[in-house]
N, C-alpha and C. Protein backbone atom coordinates (compact mmCIF):
# COMPACT_ATOMS: atom_id res chain seq x y z
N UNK A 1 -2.78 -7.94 3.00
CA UNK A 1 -2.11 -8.53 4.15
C UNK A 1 -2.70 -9.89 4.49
N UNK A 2 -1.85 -10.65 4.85
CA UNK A 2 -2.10 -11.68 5.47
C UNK A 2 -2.51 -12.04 7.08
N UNK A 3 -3.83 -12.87 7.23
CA UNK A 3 -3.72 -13.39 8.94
C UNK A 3 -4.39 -14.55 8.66
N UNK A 4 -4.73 -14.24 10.27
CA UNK A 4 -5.80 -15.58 10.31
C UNK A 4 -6.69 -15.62 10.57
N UNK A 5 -7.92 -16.32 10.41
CA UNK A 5 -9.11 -15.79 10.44
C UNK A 5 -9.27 -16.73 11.45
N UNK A 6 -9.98 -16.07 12.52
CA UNK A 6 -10.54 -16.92 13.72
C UNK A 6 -11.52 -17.95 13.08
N UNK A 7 -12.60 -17.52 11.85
CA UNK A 7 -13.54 -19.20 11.70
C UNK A 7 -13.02 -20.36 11.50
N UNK A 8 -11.77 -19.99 10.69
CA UNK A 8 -11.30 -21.42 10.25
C UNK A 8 -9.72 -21.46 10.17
N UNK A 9 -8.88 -21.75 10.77
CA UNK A 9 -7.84 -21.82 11.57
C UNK A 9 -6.82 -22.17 10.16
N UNK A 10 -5.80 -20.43 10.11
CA UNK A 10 -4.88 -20.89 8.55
C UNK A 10 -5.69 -20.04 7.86
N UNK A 11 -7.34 -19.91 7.66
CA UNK A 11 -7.31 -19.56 6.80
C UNK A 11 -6.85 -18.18 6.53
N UNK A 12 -6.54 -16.95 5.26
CA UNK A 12 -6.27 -16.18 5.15
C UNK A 12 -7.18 -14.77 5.06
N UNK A 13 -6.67 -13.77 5.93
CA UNK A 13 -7.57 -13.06 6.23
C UNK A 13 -7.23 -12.08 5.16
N UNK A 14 -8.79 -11.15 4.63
CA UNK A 14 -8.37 -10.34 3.81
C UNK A 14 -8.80 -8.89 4.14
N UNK A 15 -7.93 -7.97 3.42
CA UNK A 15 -8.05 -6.80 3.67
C UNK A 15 -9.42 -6.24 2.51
N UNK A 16 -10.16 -5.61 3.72
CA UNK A 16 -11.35 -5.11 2.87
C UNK A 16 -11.23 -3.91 2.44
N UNK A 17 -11.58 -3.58 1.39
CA UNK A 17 -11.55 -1.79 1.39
C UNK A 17 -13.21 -1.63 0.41
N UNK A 18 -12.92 -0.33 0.43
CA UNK A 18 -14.82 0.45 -0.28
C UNK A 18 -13.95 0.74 -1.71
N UNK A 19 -14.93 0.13 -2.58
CA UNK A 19 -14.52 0.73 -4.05
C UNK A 19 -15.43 1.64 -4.73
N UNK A 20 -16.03 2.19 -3.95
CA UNK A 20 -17.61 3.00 -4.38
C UNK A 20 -18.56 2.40 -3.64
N UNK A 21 -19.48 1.84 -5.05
CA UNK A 21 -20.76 1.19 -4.49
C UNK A 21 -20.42 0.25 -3.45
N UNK A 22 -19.97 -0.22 -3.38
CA UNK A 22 -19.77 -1.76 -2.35
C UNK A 22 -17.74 -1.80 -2.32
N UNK A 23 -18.18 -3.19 -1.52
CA UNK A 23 -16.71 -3.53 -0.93
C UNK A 23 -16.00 -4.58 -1.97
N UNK A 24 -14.82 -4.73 -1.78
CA UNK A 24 -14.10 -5.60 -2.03
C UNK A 24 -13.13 -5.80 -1.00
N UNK A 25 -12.48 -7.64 -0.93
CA UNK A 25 -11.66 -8.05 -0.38
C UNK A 25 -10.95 -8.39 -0.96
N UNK A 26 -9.48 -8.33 -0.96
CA UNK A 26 -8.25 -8.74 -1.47
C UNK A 26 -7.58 -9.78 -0.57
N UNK A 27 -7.01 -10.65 -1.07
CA UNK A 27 -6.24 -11.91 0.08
C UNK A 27 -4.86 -11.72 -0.27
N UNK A 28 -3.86 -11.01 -0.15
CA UNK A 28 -2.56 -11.26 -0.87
C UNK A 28 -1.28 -11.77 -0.19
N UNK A 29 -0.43 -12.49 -0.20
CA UNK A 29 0.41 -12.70 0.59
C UNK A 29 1.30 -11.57 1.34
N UNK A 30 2.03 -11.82 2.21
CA UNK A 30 2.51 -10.36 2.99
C UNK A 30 3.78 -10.28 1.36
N UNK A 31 4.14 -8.65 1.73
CA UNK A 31 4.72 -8.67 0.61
C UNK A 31 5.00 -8.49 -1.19
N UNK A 32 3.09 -9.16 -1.12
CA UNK A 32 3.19 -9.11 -2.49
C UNK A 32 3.54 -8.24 -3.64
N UNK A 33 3.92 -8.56 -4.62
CA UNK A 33 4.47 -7.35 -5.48
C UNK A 33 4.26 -8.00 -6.99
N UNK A 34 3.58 -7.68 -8.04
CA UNK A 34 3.49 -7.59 -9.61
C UNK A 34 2.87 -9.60 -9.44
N UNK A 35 2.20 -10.14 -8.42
CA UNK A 35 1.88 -11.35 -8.85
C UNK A 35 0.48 -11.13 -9.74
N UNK A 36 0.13 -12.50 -10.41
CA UNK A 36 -1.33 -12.23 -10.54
C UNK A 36 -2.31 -11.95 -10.37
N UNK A 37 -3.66 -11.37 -11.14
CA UNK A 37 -5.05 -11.79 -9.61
C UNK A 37 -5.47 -12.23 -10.66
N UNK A 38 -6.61 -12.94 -9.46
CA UNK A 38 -7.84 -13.43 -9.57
C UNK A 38 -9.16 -12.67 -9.47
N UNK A 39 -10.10 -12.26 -9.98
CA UNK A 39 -10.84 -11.32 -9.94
C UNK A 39 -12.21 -12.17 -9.87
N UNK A 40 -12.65 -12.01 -8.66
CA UNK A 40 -14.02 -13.08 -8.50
C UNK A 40 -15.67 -12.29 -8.13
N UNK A 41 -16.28 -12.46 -9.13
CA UNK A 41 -17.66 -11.93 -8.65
C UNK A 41 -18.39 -13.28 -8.28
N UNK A 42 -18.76 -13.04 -7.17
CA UNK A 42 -20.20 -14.61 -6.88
C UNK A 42 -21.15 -14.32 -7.74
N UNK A 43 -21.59 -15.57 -7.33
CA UNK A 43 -23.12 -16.24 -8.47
C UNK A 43 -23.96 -15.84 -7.14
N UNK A 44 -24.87 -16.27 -7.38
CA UNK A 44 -26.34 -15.80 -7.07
C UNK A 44 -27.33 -14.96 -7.54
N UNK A 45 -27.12 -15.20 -9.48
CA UNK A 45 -28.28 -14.83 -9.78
C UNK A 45 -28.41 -13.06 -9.70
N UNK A 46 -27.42 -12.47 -9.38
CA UNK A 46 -27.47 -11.08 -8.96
C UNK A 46 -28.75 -10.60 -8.07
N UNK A 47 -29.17 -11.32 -7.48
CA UNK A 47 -30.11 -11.48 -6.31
C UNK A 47 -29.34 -11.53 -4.71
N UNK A 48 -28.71 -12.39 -4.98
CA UNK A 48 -28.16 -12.51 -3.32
C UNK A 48 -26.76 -13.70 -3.38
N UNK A 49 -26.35 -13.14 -2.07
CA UNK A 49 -24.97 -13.55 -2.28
C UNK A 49 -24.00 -12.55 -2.13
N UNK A 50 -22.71 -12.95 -1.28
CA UNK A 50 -21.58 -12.10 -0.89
C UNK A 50 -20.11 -12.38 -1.19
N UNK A 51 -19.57 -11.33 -0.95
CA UNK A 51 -18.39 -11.09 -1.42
C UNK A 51 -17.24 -12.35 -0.39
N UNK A 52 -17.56 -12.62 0.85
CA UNK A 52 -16.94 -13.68 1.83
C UNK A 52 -17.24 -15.38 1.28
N UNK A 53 -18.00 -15.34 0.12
CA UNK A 53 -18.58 -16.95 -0.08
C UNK A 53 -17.62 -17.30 -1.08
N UNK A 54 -16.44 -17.53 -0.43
CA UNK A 54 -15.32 -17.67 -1.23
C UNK A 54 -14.65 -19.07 -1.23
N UNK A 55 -15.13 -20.00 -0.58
CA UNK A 55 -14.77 -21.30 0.33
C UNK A 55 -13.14 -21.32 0.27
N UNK A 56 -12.44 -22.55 -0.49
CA UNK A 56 -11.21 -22.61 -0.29
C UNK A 56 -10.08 -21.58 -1.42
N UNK A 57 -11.12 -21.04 -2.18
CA UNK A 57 -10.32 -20.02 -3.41
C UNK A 57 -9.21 -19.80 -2.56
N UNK A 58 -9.17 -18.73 -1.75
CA UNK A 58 -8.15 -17.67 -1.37
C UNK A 58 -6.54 -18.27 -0.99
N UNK A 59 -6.92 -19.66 -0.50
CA UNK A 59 -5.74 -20.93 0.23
C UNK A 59 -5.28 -21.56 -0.68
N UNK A 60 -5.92 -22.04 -2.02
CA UNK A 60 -5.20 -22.38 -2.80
C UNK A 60 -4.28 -21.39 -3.96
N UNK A 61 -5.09 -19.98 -4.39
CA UNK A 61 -4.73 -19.41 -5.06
C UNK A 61 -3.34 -18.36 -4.29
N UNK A 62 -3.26 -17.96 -3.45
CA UNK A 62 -2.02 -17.81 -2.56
C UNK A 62 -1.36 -18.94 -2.52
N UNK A 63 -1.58 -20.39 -2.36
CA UNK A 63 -0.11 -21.34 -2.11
C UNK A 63 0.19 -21.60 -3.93
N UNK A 64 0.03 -20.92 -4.62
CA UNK A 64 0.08 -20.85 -5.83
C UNK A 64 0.72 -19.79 -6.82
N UNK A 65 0.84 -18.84 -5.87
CA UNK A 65 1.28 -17.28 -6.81
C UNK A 65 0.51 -16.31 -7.17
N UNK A 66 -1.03 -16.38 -6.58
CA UNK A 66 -1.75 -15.24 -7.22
C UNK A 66 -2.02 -14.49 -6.07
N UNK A 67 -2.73 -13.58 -6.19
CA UNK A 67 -3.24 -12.61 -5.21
C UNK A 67 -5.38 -12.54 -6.02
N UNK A 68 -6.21 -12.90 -5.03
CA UNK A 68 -7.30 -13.36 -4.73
C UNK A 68 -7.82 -12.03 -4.45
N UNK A 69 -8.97 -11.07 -5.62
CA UNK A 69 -10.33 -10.25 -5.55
C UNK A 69 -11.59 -10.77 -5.30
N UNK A 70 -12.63 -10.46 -4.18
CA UNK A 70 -13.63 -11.05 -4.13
C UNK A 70 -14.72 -9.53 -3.84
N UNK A 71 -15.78 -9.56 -4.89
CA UNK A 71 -16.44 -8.38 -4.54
C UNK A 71 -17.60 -8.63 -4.50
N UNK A 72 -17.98 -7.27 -3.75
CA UNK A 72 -19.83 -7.08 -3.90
C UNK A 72 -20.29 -5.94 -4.73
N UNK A 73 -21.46 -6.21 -5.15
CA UNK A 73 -21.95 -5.11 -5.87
C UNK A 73 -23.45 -5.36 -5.22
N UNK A 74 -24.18 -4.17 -5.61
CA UNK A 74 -25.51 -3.80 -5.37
C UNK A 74 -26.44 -4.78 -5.89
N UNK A 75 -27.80 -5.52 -5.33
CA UNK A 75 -28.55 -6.82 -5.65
C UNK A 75 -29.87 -5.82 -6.49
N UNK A 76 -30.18 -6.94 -7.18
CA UNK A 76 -31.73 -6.66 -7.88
C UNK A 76 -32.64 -6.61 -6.66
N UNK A 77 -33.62 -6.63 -6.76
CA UNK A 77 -34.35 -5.29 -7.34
C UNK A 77 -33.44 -4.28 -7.39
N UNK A 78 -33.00 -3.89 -6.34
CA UNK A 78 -32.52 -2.35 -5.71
C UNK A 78 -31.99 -1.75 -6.59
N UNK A 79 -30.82 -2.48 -7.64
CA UNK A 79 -30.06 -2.25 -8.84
C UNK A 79 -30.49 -3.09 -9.93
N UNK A 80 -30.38 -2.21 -11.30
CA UNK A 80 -31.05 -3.03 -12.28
C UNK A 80 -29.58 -3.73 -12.86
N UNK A 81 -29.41 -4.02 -14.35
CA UNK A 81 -28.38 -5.18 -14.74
C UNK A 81 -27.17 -3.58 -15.02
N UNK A 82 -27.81 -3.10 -15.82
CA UNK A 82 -26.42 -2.11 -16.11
C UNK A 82 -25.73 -1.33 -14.51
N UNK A 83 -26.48 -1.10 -13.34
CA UNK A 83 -25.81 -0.55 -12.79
C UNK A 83 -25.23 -1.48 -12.09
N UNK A 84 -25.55 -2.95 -11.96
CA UNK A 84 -24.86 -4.44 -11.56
C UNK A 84 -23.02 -4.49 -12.11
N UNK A 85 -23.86 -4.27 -13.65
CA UNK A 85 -22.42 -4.55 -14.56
C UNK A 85 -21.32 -3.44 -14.39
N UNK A 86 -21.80 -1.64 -13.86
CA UNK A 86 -21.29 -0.55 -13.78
C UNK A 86 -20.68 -0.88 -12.50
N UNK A 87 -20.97 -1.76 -11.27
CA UNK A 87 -20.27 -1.37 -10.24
C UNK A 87 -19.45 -2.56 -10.30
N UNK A 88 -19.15 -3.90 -11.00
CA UNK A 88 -18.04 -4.82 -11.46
C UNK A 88 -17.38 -4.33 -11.97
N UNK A 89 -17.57 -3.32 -12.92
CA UNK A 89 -16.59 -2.25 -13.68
C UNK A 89 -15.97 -1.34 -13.05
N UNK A 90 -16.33 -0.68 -11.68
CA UNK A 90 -16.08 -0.03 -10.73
C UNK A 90 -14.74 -0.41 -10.05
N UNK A 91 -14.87 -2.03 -10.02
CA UNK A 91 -14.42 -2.52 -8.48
C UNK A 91 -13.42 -2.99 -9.47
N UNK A 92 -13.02 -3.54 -10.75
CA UNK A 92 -12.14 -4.14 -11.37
C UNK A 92 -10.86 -2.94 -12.17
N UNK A 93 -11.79 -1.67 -11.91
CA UNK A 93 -10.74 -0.48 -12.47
C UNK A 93 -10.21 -0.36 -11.43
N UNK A 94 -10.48 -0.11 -10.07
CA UNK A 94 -9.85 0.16 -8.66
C UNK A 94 -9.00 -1.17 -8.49
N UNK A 95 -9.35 -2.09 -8.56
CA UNK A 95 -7.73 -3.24 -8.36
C UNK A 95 -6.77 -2.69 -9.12
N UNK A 96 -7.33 -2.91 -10.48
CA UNK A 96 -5.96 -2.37 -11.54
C UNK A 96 -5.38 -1.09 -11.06
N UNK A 97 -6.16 -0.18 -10.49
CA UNK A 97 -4.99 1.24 -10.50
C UNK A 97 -4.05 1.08 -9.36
């Protein structure tokens, strides 16, 4: 679904949901049906860093035709690389189904 996000006026608000380990946000236009996505993990080193550090992605890829994934997964230490890579694998089977 679409809104607006009170920080920054227009921009598009996204619907969060739990895919297991962590969250994901979806940005899709109202409506949407069979468009593309975009499937975005942040950088930071798998140390730190969130699923909202999305800057203008979501505004251009909606005035464009896609529908916009932005996720989190579990940080190092806490998680080592395979269970990093297991919960991107997590969150990218749950869009698709």
């Amino acid at each position: 679904p679409l809104g607006v996000s009170a920080g920054r006026p227009g921009q598009p608000e996204p619907q969060t949901l739990d895919y297991g380990p962590a969250k994901l946000d979806i940005y899709a236009p109202a409506g949407a049906k069979n468009l593309p996505v975009v499937f975005f993990v942040h950088g930071g080193a798998w140390r730190f860093g969130k699923r909202s550090q999305v800057g203008s992605k979501p505004d251009f890829l909606l005035a464009n035709g896609f529908v916009f994934v932005s996720i989190d997964y579990r940080m190092l230490p806490e998680a080592d690389v395979a269970t990093q890579a297991g919960d991107v694998e997590k969150a990218y089977a749950y869009v698709r189904a």
